[in-house]
N, C-alpha and C. Protein backbone atom coordinates (compact mmCIF):
# COMPACT_ATOMS: atom_id res chain seq x y z
N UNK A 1 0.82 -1.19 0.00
CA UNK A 1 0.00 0.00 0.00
C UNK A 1 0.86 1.26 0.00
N UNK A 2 2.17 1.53 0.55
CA UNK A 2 3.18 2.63 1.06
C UNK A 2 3.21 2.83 -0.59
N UNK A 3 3.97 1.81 -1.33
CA UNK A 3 4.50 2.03 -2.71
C UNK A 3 2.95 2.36 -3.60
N UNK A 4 1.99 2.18 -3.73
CA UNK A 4 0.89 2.40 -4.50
C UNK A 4 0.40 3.96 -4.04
N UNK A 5 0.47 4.29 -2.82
CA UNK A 5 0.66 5.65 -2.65
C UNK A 5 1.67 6.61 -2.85
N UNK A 6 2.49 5.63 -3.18
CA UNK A 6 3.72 6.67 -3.22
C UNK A 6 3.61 6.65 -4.79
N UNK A 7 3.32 5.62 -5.63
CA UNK A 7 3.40 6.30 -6.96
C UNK A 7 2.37 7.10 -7.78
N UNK A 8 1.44 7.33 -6.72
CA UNK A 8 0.10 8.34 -6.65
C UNK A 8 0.40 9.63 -6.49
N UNK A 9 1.29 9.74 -6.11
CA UNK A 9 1.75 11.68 -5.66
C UNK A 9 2.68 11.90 -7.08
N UNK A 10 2.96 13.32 -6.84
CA UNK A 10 4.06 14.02 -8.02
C UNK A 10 4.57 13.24 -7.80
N UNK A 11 5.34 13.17 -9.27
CA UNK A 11 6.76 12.54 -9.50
C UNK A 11 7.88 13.03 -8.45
N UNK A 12 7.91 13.93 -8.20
CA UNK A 12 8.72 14.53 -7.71
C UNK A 12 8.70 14.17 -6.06
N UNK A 13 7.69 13.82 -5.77
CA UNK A 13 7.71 13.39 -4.33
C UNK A 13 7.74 11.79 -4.12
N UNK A 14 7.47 11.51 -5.13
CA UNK A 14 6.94 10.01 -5.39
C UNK A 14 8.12 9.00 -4.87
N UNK A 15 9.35 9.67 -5.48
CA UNK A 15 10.45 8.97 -5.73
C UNK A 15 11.42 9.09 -3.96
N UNK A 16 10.76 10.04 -3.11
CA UNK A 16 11.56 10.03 -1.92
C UNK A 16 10.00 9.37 -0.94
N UNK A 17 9.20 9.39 -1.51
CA UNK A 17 8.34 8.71 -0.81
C UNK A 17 8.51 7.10 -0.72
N UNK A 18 8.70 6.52 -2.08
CA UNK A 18 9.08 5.21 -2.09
C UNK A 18 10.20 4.56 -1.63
N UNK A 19 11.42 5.64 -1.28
CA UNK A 19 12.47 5.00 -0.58
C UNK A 19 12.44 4.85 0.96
N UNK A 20 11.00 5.88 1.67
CA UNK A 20 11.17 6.17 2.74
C UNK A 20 10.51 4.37 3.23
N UNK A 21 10.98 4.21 4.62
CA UNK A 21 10.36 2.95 5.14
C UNK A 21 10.00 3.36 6.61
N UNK A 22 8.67 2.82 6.76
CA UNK A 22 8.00 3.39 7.59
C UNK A 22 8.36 2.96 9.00
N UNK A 23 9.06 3.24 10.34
CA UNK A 23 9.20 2.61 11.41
C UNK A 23 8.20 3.87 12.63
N UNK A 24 8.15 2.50 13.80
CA UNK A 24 7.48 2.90 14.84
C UNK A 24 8.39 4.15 15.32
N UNK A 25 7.69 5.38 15.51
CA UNK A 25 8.07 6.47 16.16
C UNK A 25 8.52 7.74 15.33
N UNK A 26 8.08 6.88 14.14
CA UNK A 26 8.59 8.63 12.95
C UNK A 26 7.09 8.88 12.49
N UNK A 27 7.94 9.94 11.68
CA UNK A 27 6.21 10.79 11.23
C UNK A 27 5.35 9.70 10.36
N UNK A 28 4.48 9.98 10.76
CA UNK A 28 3.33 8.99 9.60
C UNK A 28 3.26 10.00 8.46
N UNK A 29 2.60 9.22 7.22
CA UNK A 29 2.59 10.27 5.98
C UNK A 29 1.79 11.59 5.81
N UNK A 30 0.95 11.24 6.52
CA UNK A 30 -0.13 12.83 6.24
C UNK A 30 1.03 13.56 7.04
N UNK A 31 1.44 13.43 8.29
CA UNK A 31 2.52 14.59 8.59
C UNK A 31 3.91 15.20 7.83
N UNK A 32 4.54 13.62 7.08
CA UNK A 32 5.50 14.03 6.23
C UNK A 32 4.75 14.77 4.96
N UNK A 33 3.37 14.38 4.38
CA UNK A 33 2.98 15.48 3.32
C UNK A 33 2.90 16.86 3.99
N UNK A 34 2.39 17.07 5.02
CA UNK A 34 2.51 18.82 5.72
C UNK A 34 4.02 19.08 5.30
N UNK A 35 4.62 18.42 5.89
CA UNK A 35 5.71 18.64 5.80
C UNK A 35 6.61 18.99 4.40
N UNK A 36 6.45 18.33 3.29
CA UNK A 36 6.72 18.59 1.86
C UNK A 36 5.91 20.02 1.49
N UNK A 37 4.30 20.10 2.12
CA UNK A 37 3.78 20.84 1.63
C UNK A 37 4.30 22.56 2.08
N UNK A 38 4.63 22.16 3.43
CA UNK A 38 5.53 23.48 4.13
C UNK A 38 6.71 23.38 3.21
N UNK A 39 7.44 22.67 3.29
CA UNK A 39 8.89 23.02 2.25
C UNK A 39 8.60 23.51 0.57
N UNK A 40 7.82 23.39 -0.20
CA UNK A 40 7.36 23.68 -1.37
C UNK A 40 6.98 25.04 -1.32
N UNK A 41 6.42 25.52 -0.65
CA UNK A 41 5.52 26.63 -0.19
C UNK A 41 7.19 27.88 0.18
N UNK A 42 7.84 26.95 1.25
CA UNK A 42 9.08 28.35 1.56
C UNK A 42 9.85 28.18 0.43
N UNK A 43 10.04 26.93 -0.62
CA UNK A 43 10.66 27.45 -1.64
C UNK A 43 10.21 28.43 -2.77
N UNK A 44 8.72 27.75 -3.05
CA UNK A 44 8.23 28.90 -3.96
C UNK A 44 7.86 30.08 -4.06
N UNK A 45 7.48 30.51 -2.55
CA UNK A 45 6.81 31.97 -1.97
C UNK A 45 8.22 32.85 -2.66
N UNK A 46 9.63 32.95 -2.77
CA UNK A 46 9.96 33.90 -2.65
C UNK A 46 10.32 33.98 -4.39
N UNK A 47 10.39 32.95 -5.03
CA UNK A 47 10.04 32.75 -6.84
C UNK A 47 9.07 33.53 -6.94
N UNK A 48 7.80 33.52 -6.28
CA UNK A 48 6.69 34.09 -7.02
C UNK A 48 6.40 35.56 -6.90
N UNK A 49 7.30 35.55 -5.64
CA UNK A 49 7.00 37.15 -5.27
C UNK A 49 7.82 37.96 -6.50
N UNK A 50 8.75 37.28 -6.45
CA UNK A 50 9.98 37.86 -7.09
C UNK A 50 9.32 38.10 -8.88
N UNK A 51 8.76 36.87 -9.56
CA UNK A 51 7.92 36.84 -11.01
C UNK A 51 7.05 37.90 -10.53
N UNK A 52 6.32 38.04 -9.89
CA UNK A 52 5.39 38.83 -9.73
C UNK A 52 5.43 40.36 -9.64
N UNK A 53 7.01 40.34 -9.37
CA UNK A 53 7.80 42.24 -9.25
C UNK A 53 8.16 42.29 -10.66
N UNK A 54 8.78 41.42 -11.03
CA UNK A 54 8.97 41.66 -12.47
C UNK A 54 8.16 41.52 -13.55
N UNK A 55 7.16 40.99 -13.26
CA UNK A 55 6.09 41.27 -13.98
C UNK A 55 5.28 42.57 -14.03
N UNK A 56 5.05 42.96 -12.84
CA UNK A 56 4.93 44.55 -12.57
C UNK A 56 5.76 45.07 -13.41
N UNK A 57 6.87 45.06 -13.31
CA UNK A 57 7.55 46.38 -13.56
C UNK A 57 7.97 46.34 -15.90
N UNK A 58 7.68 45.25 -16.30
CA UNK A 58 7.58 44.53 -17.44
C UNK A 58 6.24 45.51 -17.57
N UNK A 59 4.82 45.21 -17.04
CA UNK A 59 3.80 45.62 -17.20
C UNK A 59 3.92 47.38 -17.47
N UNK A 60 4.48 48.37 -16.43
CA UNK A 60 4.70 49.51 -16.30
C UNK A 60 5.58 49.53 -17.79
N UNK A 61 6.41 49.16 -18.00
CA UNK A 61 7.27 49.45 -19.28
C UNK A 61 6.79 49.61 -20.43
N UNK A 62 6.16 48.72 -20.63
CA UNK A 62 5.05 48.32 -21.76
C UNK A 62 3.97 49.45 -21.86
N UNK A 63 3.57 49.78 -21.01
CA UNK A 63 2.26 51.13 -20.63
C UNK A 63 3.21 52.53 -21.19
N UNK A 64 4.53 52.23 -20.88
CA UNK A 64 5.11 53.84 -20.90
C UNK A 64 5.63 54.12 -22.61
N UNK A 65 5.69 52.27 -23.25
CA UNK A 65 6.33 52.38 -24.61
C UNK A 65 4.98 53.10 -25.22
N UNK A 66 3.73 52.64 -24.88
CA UNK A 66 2.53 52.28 -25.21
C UNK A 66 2.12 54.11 -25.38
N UNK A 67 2.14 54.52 -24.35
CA UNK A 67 2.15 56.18 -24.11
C UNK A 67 2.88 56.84 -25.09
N UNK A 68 4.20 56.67 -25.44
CA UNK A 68 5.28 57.37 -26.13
C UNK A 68 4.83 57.29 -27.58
N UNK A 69 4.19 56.11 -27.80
CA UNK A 69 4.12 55.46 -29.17
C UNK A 69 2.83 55.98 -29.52
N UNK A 70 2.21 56.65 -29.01
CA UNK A 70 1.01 57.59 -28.85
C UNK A 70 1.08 58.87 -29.39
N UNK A 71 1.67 59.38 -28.18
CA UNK A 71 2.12 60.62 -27.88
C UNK A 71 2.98 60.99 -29.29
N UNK A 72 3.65 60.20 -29.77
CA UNK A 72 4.72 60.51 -30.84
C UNK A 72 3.51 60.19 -32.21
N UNK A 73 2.69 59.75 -32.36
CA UNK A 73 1.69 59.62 -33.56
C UNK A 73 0.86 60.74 -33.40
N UNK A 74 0.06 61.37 -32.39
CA UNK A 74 -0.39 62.47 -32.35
C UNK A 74 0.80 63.75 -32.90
N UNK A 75 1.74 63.57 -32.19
CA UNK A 75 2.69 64.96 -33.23
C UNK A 75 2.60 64.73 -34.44
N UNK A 76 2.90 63.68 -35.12
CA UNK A 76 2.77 64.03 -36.34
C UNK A 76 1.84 63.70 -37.17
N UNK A 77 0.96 63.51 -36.55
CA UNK A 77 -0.59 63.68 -37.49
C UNK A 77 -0.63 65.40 -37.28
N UNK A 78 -0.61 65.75 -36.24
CA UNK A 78 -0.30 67.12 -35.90
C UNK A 78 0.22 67.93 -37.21
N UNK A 79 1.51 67.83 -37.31
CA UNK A 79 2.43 68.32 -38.12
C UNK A 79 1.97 67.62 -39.67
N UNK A 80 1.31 66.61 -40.08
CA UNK A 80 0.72 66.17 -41.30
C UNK A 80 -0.36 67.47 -41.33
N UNK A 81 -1.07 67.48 -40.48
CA UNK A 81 -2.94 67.99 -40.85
C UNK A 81 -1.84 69.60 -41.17
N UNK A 82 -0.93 69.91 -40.58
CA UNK A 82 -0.34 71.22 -41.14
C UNK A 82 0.02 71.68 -42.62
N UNK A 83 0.58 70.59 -43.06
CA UNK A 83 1.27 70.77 -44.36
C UNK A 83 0.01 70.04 -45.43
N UNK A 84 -1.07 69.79 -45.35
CA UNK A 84 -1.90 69.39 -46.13
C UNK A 84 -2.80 70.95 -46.15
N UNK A 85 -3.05 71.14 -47.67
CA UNK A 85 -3.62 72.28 -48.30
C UNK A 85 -4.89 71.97 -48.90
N UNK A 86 -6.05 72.63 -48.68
CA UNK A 86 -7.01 72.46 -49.18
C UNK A 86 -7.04 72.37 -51.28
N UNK A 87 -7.63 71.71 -51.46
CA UNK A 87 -7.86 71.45 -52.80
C UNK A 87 -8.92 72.31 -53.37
N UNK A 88 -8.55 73.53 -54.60
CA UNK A 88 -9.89 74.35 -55.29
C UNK A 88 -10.63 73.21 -55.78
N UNK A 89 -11.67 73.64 -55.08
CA UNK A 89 -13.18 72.99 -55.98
C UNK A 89 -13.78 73.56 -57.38
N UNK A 90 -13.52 72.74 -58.08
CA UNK A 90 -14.21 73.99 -59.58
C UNK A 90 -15.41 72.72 -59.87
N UNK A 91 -16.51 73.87 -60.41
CA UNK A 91 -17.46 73.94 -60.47
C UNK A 91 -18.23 74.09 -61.95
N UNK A 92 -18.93 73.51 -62.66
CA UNK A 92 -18.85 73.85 -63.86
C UNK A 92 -19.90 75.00 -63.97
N UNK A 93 -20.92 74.94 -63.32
CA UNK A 93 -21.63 75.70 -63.00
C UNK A 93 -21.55 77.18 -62.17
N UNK A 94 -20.58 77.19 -61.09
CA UNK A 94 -20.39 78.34 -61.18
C UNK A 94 -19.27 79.33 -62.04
N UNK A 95 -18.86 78.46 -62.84
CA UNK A 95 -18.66 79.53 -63.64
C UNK A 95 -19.17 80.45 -64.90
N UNK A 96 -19.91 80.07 -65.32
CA UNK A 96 -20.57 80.51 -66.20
C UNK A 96 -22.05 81.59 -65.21
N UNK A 97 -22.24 82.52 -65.91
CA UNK A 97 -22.97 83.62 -65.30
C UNK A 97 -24.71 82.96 -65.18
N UNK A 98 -25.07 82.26 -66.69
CA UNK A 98 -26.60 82.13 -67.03
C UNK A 98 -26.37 80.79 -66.98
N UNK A 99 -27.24 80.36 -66.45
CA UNK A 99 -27.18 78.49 -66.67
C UNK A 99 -27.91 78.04 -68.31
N UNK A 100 -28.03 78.02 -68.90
CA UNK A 100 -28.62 77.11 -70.15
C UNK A 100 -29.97 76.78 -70.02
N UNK A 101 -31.19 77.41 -70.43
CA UNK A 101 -32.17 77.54 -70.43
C UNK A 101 -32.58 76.45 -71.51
N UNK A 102 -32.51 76.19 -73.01
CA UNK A 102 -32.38 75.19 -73.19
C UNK A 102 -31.33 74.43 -73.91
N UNK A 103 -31.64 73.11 -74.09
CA UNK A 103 -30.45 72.31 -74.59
C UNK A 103 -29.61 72.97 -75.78
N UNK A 104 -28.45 72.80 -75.94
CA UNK A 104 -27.67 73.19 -76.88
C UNK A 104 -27.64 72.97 -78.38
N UNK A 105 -28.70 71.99 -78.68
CA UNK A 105 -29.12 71.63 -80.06
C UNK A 105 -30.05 72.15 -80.45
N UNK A 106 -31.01 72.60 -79.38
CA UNK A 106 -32.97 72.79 -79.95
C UNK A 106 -32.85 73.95 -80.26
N UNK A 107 -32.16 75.27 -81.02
CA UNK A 107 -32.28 76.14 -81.49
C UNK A 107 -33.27 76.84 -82.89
């Protein structure tokens, strides 16, 4: 039963679980799992904190390229809408004084 539980957990625990042999007066397993589960926990708490600052600060970077890359397209749409000149509209109609009363053939 020790070994069928033991190859039931992570791999990773599996393999110091199956070497362990159980004698009168040591920890039974639910205490040695607290126990793995406390050691996993003080190793990873300070990994995650640590991913988790640098992820912040990755995040902030990205926001400030994000801003610049903004900020720098508004100037020069800015400076575009400047140097663009309106186009004369011609008109065929207003130029001529009398509009054509009738067609140009029915004379």
């Amino acid at each position: 039963m020790w070994l069928r539980f033991a190859r039931l957990g992570p791999e990773m625990y599996s393999r110091y679980l199956a070497m362990l042999q159980w004698r009168e007066g040591e920890d039974k397993v639910g205490v040695l799992i607290n126990k793995l589960r406390i050691y996993e926990d003080t190793v990873t708490a300070p990994f995650r904190t640590h991913v988790s600052s640098v992820e912040t600060r990755l995040a902030e970077q990205v926001q400030s390229l994000i801003e610049e890359g903004h900020q720098k397209l508004k100037k020069e749409l800015k400076e575009e809408i400047y140097h663009i000149s309106p186009e004369p509209i011609r008109v065929s109609a207003i130029r001529s004084k009398y509009l054509p009363a009738t067609p140009q053939g029915n004379l």
